[in-house]
Protein backbone atom coordinates (compact mmCIF):
# COMPACT_ATOMS: atom_id res chain seq x y z
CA UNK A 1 -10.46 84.08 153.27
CA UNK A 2 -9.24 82.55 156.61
CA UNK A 3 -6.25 80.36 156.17
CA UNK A 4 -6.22 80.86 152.53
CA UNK A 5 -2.44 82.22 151.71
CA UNK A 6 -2.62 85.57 150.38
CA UNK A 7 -1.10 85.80 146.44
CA UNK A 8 1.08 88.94 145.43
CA UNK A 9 -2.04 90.44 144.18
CA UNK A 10 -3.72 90.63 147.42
CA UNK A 11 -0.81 91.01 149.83
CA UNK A 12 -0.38 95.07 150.58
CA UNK A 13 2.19 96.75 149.14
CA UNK A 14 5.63 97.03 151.36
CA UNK A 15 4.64 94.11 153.87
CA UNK A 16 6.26 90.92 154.42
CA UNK A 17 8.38 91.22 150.96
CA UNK A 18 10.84 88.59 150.82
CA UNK A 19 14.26 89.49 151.35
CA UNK A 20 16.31 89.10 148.15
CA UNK A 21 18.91 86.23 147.90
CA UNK A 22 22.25 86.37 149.05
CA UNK A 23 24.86 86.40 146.27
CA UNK A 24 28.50 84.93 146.62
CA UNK A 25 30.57 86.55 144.22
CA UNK A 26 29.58 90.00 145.84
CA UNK A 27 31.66 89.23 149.02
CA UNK A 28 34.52 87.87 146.57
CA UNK A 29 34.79 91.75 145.41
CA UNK A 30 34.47 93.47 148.31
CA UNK A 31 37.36 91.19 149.93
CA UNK A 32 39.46 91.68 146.77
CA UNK A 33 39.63 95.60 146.61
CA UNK A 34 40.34 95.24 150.41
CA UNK A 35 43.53 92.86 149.78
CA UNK A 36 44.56 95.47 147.00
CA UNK A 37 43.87 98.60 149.04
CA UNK A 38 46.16 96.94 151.98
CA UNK A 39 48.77 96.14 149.57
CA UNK A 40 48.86 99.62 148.12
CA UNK A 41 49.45 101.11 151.49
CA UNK A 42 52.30 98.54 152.73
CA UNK A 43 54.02 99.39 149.13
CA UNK A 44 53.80 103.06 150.18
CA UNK A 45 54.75 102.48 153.35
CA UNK A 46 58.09 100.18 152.02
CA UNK A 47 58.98 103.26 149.69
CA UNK A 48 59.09 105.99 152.69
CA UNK A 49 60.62 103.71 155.02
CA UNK A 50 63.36 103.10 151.97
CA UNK A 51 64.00 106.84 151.09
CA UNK A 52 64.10 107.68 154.58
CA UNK A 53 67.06 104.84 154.72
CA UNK A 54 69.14 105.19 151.70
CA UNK A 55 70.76 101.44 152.38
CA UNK A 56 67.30 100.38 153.65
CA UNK A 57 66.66 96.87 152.40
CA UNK A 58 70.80 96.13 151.41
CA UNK A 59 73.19 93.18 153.75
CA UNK A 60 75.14 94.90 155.85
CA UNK A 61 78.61 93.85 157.42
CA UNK A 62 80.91 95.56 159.50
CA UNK A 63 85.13 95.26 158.89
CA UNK A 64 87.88 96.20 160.89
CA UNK A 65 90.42 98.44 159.04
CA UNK A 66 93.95 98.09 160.62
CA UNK A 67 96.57 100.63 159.30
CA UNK A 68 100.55 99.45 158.09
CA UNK A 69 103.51 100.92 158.01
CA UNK A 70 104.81 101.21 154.21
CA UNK A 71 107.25 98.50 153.28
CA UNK A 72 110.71 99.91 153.03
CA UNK A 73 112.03 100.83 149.24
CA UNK A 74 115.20 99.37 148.49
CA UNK A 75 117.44 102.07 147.03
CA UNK A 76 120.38 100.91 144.74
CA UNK A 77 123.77 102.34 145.36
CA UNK A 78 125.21 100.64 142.52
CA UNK A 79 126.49 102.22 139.21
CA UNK A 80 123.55 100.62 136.93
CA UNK A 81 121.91 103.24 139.23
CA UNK A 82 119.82 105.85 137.28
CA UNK A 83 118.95 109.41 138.72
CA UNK A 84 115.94 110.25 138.48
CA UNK A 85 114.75 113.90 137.53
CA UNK A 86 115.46 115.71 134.22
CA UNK A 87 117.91 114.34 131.89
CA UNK A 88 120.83 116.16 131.11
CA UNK A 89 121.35 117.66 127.76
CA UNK A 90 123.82 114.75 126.79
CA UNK A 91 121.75 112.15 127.68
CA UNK A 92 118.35 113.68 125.86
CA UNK A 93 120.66 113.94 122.67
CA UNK A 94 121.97 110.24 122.97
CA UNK A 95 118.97 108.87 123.42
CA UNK A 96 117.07 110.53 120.64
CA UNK A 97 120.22 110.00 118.34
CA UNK A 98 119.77 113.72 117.72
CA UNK A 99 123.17 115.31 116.96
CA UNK A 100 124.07 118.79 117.78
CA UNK A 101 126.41 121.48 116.72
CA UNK A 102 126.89 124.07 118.50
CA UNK A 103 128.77 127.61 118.45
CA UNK A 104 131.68 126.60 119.94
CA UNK A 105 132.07 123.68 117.73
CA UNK A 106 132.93 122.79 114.52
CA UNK A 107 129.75 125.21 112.68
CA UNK A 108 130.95 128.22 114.34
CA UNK A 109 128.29 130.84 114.81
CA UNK A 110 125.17 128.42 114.44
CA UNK A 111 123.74 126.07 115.71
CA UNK A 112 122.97 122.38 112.95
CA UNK A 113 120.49 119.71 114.61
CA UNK A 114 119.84 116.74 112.54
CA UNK A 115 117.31 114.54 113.08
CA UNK A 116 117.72 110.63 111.77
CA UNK A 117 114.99 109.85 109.81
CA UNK A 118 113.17 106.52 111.26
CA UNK A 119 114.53 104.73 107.90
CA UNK A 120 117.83 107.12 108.05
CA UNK A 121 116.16 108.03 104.45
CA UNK A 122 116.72 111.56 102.91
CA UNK A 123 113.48 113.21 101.70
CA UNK A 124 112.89 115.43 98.70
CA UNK A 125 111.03 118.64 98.59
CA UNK A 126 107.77 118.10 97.34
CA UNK A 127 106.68 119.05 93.71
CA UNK A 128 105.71 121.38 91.79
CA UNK A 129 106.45 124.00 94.44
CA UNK A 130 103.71 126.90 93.77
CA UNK A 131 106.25 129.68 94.32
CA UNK A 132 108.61 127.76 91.39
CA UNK A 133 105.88 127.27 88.79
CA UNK A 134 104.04 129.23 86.23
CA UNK A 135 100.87 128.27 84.46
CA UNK A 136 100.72 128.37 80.18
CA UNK A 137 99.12 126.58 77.35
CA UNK A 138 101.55 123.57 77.95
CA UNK A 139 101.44 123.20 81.76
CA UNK A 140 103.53 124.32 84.57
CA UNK A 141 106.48 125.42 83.68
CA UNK A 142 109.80 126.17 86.12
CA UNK A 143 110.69 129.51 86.84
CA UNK A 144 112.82 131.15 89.74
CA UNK A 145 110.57 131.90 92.78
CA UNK A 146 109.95 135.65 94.08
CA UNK A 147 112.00 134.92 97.16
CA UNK A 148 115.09 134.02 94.87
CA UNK A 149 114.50 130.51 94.95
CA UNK A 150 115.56 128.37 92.53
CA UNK A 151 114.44 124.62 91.33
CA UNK A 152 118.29 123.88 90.68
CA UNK A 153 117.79 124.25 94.82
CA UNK A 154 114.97 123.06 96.37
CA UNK A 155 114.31 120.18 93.79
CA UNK A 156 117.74 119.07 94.59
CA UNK A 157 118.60 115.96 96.80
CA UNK A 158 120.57 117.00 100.22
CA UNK A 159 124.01 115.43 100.55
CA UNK A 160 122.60 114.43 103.98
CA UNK A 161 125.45 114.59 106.77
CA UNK A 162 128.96 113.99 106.27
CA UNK A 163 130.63 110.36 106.51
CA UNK A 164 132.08 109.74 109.90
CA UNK A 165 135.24 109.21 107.37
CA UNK A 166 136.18 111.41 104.90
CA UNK A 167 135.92 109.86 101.28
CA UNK A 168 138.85 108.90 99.02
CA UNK A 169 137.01 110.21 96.52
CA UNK A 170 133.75 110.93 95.46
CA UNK A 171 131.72 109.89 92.36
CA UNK A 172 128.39 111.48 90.49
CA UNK A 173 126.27 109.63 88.40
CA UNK A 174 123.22 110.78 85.65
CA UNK A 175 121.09 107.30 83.95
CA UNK A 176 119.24 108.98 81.11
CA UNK A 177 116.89 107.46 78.59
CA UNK A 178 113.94 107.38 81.44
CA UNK A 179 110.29 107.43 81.04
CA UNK A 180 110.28 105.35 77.58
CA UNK A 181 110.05 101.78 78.71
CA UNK A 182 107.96 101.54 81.86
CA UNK A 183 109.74 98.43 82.80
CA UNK A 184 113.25 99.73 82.38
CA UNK A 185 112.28 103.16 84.41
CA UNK A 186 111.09 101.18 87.33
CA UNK A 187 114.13 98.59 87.40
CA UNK A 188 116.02 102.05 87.61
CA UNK A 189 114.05 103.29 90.27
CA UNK A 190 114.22 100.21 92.53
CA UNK A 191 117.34 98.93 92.10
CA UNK A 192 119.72 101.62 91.30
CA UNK A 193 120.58 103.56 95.05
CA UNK A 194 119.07 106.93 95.09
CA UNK A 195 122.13 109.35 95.18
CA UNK A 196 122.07 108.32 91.62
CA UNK A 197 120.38 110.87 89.58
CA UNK A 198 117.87 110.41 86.49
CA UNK A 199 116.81 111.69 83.68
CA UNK A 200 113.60 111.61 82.01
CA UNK A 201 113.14 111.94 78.14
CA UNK A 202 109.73 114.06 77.22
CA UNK A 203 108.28 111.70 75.82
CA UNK A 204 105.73 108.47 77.60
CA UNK A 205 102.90 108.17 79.37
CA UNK A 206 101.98 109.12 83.15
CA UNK A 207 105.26 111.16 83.26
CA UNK A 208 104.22 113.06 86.43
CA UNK A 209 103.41 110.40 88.06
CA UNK A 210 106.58 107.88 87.09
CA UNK A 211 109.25 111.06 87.83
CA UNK A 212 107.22 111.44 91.58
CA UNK A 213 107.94 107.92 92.48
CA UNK A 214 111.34 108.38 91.51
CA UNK A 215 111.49 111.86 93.49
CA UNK A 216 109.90 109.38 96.36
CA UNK A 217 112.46 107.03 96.33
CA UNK A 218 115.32 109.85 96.44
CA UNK A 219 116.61 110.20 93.26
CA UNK A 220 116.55 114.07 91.97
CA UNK A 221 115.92 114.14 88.49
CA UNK A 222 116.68 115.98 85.24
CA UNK A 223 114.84 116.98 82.14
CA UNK A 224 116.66 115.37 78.64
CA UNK A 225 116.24 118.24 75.82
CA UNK A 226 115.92 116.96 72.52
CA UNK A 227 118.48 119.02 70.50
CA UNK A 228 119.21 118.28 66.52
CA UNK A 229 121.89 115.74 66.40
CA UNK A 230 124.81 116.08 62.91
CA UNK A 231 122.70 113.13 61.15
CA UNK A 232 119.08 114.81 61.89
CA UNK A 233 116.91 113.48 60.81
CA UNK A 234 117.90 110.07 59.94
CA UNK A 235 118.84 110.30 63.25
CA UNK A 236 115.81 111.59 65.06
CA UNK A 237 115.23 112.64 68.60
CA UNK A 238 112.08 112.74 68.45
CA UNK A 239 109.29 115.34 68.41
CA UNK A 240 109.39 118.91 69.26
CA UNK A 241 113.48 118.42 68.88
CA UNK A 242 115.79 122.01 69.45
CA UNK A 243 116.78 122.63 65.63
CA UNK A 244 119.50 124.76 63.85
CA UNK A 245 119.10 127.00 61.26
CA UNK A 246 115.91 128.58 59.95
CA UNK A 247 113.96 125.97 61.76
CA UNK A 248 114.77 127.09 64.79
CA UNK A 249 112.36 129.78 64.63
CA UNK A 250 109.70 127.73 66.59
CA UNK A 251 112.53 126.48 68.84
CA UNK A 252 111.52 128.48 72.09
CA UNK A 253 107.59 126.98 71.49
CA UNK A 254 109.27 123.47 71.40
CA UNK A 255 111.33 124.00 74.08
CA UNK A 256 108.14 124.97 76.63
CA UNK A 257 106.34 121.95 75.27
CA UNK A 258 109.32 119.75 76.89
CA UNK A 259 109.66 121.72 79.96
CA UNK A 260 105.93 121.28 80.62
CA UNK A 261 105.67 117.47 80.78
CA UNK A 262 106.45 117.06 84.15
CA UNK A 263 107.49 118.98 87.30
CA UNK A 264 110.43 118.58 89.99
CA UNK A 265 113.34 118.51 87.86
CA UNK A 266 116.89 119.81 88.83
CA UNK A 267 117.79 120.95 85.74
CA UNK A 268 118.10 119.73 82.10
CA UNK A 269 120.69 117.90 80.10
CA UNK A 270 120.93 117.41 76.30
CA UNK A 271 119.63 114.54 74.43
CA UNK A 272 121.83 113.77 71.30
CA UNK A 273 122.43 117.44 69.64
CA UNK A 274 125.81 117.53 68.60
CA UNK A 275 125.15 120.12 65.81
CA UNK A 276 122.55 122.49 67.96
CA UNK A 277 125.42 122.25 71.19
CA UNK A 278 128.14 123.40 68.72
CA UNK A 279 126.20 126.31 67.01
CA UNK A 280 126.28 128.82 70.34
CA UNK A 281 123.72 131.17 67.57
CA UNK A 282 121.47 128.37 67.87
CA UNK A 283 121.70 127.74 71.54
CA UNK A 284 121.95 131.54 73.08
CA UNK A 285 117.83 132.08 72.72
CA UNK A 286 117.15 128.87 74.06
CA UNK A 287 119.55 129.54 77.07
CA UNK A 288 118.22 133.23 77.68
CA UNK A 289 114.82 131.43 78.09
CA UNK A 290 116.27 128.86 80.54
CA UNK A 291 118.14 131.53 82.61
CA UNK A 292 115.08 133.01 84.57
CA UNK A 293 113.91 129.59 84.92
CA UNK A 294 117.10 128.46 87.57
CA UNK A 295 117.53 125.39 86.38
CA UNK A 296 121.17 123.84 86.21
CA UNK A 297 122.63 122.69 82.84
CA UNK A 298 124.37 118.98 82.55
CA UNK A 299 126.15 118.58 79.12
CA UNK A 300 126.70 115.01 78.68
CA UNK A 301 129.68 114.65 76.79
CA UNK A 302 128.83 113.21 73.98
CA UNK A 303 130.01 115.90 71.99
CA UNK A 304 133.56 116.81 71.91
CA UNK A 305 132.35 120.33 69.77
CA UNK A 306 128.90 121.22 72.43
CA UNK A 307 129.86 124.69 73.72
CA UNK A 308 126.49 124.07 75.72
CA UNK A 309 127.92 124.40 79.46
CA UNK A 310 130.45 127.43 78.52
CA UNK A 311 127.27 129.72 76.64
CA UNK A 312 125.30 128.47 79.78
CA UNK A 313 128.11 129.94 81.57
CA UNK A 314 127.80 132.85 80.13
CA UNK A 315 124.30 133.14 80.47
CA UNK A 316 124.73 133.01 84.43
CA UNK A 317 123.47 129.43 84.35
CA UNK A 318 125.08 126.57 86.79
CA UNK A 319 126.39 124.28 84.51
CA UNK A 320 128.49 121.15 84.68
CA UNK A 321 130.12 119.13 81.74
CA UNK A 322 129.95 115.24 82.33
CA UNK A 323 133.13 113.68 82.08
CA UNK A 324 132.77 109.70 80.71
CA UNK A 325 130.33 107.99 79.62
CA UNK A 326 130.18 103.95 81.06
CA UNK A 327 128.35 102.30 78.87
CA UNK A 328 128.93 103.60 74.84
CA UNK A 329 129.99 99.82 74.82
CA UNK A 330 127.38 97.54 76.41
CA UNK A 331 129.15 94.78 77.53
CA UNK A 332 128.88 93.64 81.31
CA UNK A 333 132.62 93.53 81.35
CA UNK A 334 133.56 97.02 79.14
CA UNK A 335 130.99 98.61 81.74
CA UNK A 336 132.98 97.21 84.83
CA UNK A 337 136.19 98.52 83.31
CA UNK A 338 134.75 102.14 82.99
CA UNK A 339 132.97 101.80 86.15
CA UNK A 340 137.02 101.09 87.88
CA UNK A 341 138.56 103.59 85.91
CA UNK A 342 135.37 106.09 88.07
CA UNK A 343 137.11 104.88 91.10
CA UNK A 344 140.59 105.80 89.70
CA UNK A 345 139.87 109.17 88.89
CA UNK A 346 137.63 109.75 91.78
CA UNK A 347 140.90 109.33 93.93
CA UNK A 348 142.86 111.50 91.78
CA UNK A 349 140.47 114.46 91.11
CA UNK A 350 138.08 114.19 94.02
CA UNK A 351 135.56 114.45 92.08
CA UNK A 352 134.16 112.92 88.65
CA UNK A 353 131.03 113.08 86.58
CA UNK A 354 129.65 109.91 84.98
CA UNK A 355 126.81 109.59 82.81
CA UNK A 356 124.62 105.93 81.71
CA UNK A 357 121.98 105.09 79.60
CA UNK A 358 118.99 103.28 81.18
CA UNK A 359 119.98 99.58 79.93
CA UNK A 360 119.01 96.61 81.27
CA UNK A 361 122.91 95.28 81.74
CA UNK A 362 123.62 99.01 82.58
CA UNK A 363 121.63 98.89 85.85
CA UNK A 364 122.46 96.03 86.81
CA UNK A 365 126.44 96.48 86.70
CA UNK A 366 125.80 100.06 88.86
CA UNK A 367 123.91 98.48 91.08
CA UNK A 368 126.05 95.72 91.66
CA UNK A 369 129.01 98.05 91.62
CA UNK A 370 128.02 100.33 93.70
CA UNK A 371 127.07 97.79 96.97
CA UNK A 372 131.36 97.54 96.58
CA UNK A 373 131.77 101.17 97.17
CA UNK A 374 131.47 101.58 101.21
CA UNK A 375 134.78 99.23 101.78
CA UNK A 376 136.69 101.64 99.30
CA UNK A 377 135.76 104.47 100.59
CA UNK A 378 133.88 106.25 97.56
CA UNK A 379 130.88 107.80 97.97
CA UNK A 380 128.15 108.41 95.27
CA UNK A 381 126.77 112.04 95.40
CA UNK A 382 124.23 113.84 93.62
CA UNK A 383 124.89 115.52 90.34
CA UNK A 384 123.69 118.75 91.83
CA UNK A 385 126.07 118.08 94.46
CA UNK A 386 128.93 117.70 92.24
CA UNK A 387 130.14 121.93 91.55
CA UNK A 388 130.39 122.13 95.02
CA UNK A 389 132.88 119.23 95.24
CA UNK A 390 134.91 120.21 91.85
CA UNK A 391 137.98 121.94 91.60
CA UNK A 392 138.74 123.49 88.30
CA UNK A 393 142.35 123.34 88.31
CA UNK A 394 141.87 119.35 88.39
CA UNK A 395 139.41 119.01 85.73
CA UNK A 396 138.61 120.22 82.56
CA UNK A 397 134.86 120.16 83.34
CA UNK A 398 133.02 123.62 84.23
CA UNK A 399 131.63 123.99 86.98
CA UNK A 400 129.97 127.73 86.87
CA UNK A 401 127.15 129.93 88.23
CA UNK A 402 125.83 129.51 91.33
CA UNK A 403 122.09 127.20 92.18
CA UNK A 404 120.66 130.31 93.60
């Protein structure tokens, strides 16, 4: 009908259709991902311009570089003056206190460096030596080495060099009785000075161990036999004592069980044995066993009758008889007296061979004693040291054999 408004159901299809609302948020997206594409290309653009600069983007300052002459160096003419360039043979030596013999000097035909130690200290050769040892039922035991060597000589403690001065005299010194009392054996070790040598009984606990430090601390150090004294057994050595008689039968068994207790001895020295020492029957198997062992033999004098050092000597064995014994009376004072009448015989023979027991008042007179020796001129020297210093027509001590 005229005028009448047409509805949706009578207006024709596709004419005069509303157009759809406008909608805000639509423009808000279309702006956004053209902000991001913009930024995207500026980045791009910021990264060529950057790579095709490599300081693109960095401050940048400009400096004027004005060359110098070099100062002048002052050159001293003086004599505190020191060349410069290599040393001279002299001077390397001095200043290394390295001392050198050579050929033309006083060791003819070779040449002797010695080298200080940092503590002037004098080290032992380590132990057990493989070459030196052999392997049984009762540990390693000491034998002479294929090469010839001996233990006598590489066990030994090195004189070290000679005294600017030459010695009045010169004195050797052997503390037995070690390895018993733990606290005695380490007051030994610390206090008395290390050209003093020790000896270790068989017997105690951590043997090896105790007779290393000593070895560390530069003592060289002896093994002390057990042999069968005149009043065995009420006087008793202890086990696995070096018998007489029919029970000596087992004596070369008892005589590996001692020499297997430790390793890095010297040598060995009797304990007691006044009968085995004077029975030479009794001591000639025992000493054909120690021969291919080269170890030195110390008798210690206790025995006016021991023919121990002169059937060692005839067994090729390096042997030395100990001359007096310091301390058979244990007084401080009866120790001092022996310990002057050392000195006294030092002088007169050169060369004299104490021996000590490992007493309390024992070490401490020796060690007091012995700070007095540098003023009068006496030197302490190693045992093992001692045959070379001896002269036979002086002494009725033997000195026999040779440590190789």
């Amino acid at each position: 009908m005229a005028g009448t408004p047409l509805t949706d159901l009578d207006r024709p299809l596709g004419r005069d259709k509303p157009a759809p609302a406008d909608k805000p948020w639509g423009r808000w997206l279309a702006t956004a991902t053209a902000g991001g594409v913009g930024l995207v290309i500026l980045g791009l653009g910021l990264i060529a311009a950057l790579h095709r600069a490599p300081d693109g983007g960095e401050p940048m300052a400009v400096a004027t570089i004005e060359k110098r002459a070099a100062p002048p160096v002052a050159v001293s003419s003086g004599p505190e003056a020191k060349p410069h360039g290599p040393a001279s043979a002299a001077q390397l030596e001095s200043d290394a206190g390295v001392v050198v013999y050579r050929p033309d000097s006083d060791a003819p035909g070779a040449i002797v460096i010695t080298v200080p130690d940092e503590a002037g200290a004098i080290k032992l050769a380590s132990a057990p030596d493989n070459r030196l040892v052999e392997r049984t039922r009762y540990g390693l035991l000491p034998k002479t080495g294929p090469d010839g060597a001996t233990p006598a000589r590489i066990y030994a403690r090195p004189l070290g060099p000679e005294p600017t001065t030459k010695p009045a005299g010169r004195i050797a010194l052997i503390v037995g009785g070690l390895g018993i009392s733990q606290s005695g054996t380490s007051d030994a070790i610390a206090k008395l000075p290390p050209q003093v040598s020790l000896a270790f009984a068989p017997y105690g606990t951590e043997l090896e161990r105790t007779v290393q430090r000593a070895r560390g601390e530069g003592h060289e150090v002896f093994l002390q036999l057990p042999m069968e004294p005149f009043d065995y057994p009420d006087n008793d050595p202890g086990p696995h004592t070096l018998l007489t008689g029919p029970k000596g039968s087992d004596n070369i068994d008892r005589l590996h069980w001692s020499l297997g207790r430790f390793t890095g001895y010297v040598g060995i020295v009797n304990f007691l044995g006044g009968r085995l020492t004077a029975d030479e029957g009794a001591l000639s198997p025992i000493l054909r066993d120690l021969a291919g062992r080269g170890l030195m033999v110390v008798d210690d004098g206790s025995s006016a009758r021991s023919q121990l050092a002169t059937a060692a000597n005839r067994a090729q064995i390096p042997a030395l008889k100990v001359d007096r014994t310091i301390d058979t009376v244990t007084r401080p004072d009866a120790i001092d007296k022996e310990l002057a009448g050392l000195e006294a015989m030092a002088r007169d023979q050169g060369i004299v061979v104490a021996a000590a027991t490992a007493l309390p008042v024992s070490i401490e007179r020796i060690s007091k004693w012995a700070q007095s020796l540098e003023a009068k001129k006496i030197a302490i020297v190693p045992v093992s040291a001692a045959r070379g210093f001896r002269n036979p027509k002086t002494t009725g001590s033997l000195s026999t054999g040779s440590l190789r």
